[in-house]
C-alpha atoms as a PDB file:
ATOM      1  CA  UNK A   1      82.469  -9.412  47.364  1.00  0.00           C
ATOM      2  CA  UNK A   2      85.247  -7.161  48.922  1.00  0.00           C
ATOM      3  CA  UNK A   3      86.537  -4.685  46.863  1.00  0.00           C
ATOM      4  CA  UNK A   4      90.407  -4.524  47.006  1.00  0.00           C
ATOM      5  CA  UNK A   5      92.369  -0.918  46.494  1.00  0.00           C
ATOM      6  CA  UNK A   6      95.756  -0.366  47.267  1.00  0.00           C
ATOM      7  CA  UNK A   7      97.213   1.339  50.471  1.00  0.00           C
ATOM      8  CA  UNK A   8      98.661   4.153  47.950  1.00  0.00           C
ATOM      9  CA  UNK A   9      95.357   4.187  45.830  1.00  0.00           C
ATOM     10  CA  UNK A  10      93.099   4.272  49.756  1.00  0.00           C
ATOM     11  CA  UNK A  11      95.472   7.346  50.293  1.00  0.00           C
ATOM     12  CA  UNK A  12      94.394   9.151  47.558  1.00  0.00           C
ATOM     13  CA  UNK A  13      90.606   8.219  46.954  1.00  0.00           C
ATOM     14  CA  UNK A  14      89.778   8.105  50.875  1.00  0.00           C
ATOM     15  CA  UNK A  15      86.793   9.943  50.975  1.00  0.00           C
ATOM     16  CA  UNK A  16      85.470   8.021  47.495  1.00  0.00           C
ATOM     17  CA  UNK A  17      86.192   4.846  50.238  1.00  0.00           C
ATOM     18  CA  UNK A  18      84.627   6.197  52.846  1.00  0.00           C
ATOM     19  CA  UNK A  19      81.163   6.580  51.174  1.00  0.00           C
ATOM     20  CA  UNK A  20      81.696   3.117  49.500  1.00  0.00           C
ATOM     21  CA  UNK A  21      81.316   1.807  53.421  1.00  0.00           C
ATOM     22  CA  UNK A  22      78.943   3.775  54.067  1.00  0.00           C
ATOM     23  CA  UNK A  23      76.751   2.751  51.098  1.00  0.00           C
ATOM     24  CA  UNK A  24      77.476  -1.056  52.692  1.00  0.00           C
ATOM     25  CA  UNK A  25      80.623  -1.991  50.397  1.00  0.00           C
ATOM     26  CA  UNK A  26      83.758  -3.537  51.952  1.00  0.00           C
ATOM     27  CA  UNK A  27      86.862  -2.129  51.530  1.00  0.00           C
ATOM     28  CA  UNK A  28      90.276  -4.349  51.454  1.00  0.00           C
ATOM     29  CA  UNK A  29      93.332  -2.356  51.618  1.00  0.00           C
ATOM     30  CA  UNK A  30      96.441  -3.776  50.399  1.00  0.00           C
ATOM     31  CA  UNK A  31      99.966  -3.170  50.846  1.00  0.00           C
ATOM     32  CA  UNK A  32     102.446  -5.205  48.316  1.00  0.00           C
ATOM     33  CA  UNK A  33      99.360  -6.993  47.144  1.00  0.00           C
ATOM     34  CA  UNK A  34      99.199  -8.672  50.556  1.00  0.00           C
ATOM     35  CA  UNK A  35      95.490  -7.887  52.263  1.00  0.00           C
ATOM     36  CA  UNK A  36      96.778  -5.456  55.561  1.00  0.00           C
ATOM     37  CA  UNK A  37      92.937  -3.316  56.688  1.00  0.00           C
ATOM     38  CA  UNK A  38      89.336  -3.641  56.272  1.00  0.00           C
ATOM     39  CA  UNK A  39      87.536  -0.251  56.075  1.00  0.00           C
ATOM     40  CA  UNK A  40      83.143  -2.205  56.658  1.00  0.00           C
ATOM     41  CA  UNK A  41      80.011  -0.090  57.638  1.00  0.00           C
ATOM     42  CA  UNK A  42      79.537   0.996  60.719  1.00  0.00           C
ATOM     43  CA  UNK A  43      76.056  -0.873  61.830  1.00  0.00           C
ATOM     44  CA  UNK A  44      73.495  -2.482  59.841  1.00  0.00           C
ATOM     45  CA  UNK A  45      74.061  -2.883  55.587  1.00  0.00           C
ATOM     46  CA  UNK A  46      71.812  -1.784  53.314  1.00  0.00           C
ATOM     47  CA  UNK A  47      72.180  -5.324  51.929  1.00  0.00           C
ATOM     48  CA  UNK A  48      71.123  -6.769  55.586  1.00  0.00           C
ATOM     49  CA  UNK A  49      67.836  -4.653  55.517  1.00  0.00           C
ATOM     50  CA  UNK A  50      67.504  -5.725  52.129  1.00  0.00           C
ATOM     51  CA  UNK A  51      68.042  -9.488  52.805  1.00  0.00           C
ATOM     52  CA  UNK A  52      65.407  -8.997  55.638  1.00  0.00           C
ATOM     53  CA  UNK A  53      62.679  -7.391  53.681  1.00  0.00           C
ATOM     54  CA  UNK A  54      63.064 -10.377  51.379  1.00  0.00           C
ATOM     55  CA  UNK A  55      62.744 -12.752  54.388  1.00  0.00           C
ATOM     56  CA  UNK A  56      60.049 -11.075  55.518  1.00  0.00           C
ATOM     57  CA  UNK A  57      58.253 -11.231  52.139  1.00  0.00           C
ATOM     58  CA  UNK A  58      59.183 -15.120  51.544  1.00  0.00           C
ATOM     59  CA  UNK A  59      57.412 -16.002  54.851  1.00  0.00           C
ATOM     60  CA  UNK A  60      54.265 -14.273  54.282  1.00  0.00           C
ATOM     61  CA  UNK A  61      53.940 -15.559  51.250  1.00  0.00           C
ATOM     62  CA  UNK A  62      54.330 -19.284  53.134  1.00  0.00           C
ATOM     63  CA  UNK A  63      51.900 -18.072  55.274  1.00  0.00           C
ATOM     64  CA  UNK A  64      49.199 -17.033  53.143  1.00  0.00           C
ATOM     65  CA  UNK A  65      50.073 -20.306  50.485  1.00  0.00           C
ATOM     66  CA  UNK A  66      50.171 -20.548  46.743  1.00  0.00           C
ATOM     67  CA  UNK A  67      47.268 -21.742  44.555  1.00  0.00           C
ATOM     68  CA  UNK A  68      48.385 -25.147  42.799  1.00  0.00           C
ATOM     69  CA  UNK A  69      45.647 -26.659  40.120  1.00  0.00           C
ATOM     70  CA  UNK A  70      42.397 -25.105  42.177  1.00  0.00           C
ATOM     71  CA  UNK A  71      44.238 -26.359  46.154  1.00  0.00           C
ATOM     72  CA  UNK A  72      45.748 -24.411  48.742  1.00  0.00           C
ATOM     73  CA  UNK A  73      49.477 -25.039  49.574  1.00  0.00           C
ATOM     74  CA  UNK A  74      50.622 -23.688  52.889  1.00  0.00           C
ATOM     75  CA  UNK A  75      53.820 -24.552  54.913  1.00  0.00           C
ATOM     76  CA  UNK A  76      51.798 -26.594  57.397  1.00  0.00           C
ATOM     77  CA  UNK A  77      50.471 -29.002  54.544  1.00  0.00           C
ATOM     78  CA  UNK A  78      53.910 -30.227  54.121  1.00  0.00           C
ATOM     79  CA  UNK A  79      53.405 -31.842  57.571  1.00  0.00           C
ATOM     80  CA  UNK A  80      49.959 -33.298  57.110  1.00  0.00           C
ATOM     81  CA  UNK A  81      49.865 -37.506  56.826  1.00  0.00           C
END
Protein backbone atom coordinates (compact mmCIF):
# COMPACT_ATOMS: atom_id res chain seq x y z
CA UNK A 1 0.00 0.00 0.00
CA UNK A 2 1.13 3.63 -0.89
CA UNK A 3 2.37 5.53 1.73
CA UNK A 4 0.91 9.12 1.76
CA UNK A 5 3.17 12.28 3.17
CA UNK A 6 2.38 15.67 2.66
CA UNK A 7 3.90 18.09 0.00
CA UNK A 8 5.29 20.21 3.15
CA UNK A 9 6.30 16.96 5.11
CA UNK A 10 8.10 15.46 1.23
CA UNK A 11 9.92 18.91 1.51
CA UNK A 12 11.44 18.31 4.55
CA UNK A 13 12.09 14.43 4.78
CA UNK A 14 13.11 14.14 0.92
CA UNK A 15 16.02 12.19 1.14
CA UNK A 16 14.19 9.76 4.03
CA UNK A 17 11.61 9.49 0.65
CA UNK A 18 13.98 8.96 -1.62
CA UNK A 19 15.45 5.76 -0.03
CA UNK A 20 11.83 4.63 0.81
CA UNK A 21 11.61 4.26 -3.32
CA UNK A 22 14.48 2.99 -3.57
CA UNK A 23 13.91 0.21 -1.00
CA UNK A 24 10.55 -0.47 -3.41
CA UNK A 25 7.94 1.71 -1.29
CA UNK A 26 5.56 4.13 -3.05
CA UNK A 27 5.41 7.45 -2.20
CA UNK A 28 1.99 9.64 -2.52
CA UNK A 29 2.50 13.24 -2.11
CA UNK A 30 -0.31 15.32 -1.15
CA UNK A 31 -1.17 18.82 -1.32
CA UNK A 32 -4.52 19.92 0.75
CA UNK A 33 -5.03 16.25 1.37
CA UNK A 34 -5.78 15.87 -2.34
CA UNK A 35 -3.18 13.04 -3.95
CA UNK A 36 -0.93 15.62 -6.55
CA UNK A 37 2.81 13.15 -7.28
CA UNK A 38 3.96 9.70 -7.08
CA UNK A 39 7.68 9.41 -6.16
CA UNK A 40 7.92 4.72 -7.33
CA UNK A 41 11.31 2.86 -7.90
CA UNK A 42 13.07 3.27 -10.66
CA UNK A 43 13.11 -0.50 -12.30
CA UNK A 44 12.37 -3.72 -10.83
CA UNK A 45 10.94 -3.92 -6.77
CA UNK A 46 12.42 -5.81 -4.38
CA UNK A 47 8.86 -7.08 -3.85
CA UNK A 48 8.74 -8.15 -7.77
CA UNK A 49 11.99 -10.29 -7.33
CA UNK A 50 10.51 -11.46 -4.30
CA UNK A 51 7.09 -12.40 -5.81
CA UNK A 52 9.19 -14.22 -8.54
CA UNK A 53 11.38 -16.30 -6.36
CA UNK A 54 8.12 -17.45 -4.81
CA UNK A 55 6.75 -18.31 -8.30
CA UNK A 56 9.59 -19.93 -9.10
CA UNK A 57 9.55 -22.05 -5.91
CA UNK A 58 5.59 -22.86 -6.21
CA UNK A 59 6.21 -24.39 -9.69
CA UNK A 60 8.96 -26.62 -8.84
CA UNK A 61 7.36 -27.82 -6.21
CA UNK A 62 4.27 -28.73 -8.89
CA UNK A 63 6.79 -30.16 -10.78
CA UNK A 64 8.43 -32.47 -8.56
CA UNK A 65 4.64 -33.34 -6.70
CA UNK A 66 3.65 -33.83 -3.12
CA UNK A 67 3.39 -37.23 -1.37
CA UNK A 68 -0.44 -37.81 -0.42
CA UNK A 69 -1.15 -41.25 1.74
CA UNK A 70 2.00 -43.30 -0.01
CA UNK A 71 0.89 -41.62 -4.11
CA UNK A 72 2.49 -39.14 -6.12
CA UNK A 73 0.52 -35.90 -6.94
CA UNK A 74 1.89 -33.89 -9.81
CA UNK A 75 0.17 -31.08 -11.86
CA UNK A 76 -0.29 -33.42 -14.82
CA UNK A 77 -2.43 -35.96 -12.66
CA UNK A 78 -5.04 -33.39 -12.41
CA UNK A 79 -5.58 -34.06 -16.16
CA UNK A 80 -5.51 -37.82 -16.17
CA UNK A 81 -9.25 -39.64 -16.87
Amino acid sequence: MPRLVSAADANRQFSEILGQAVQGETVIITRRGAPVAQLTPLGRRPADEARDQAWDRLLATLEKGLPLGGHRFDRDSLYDR
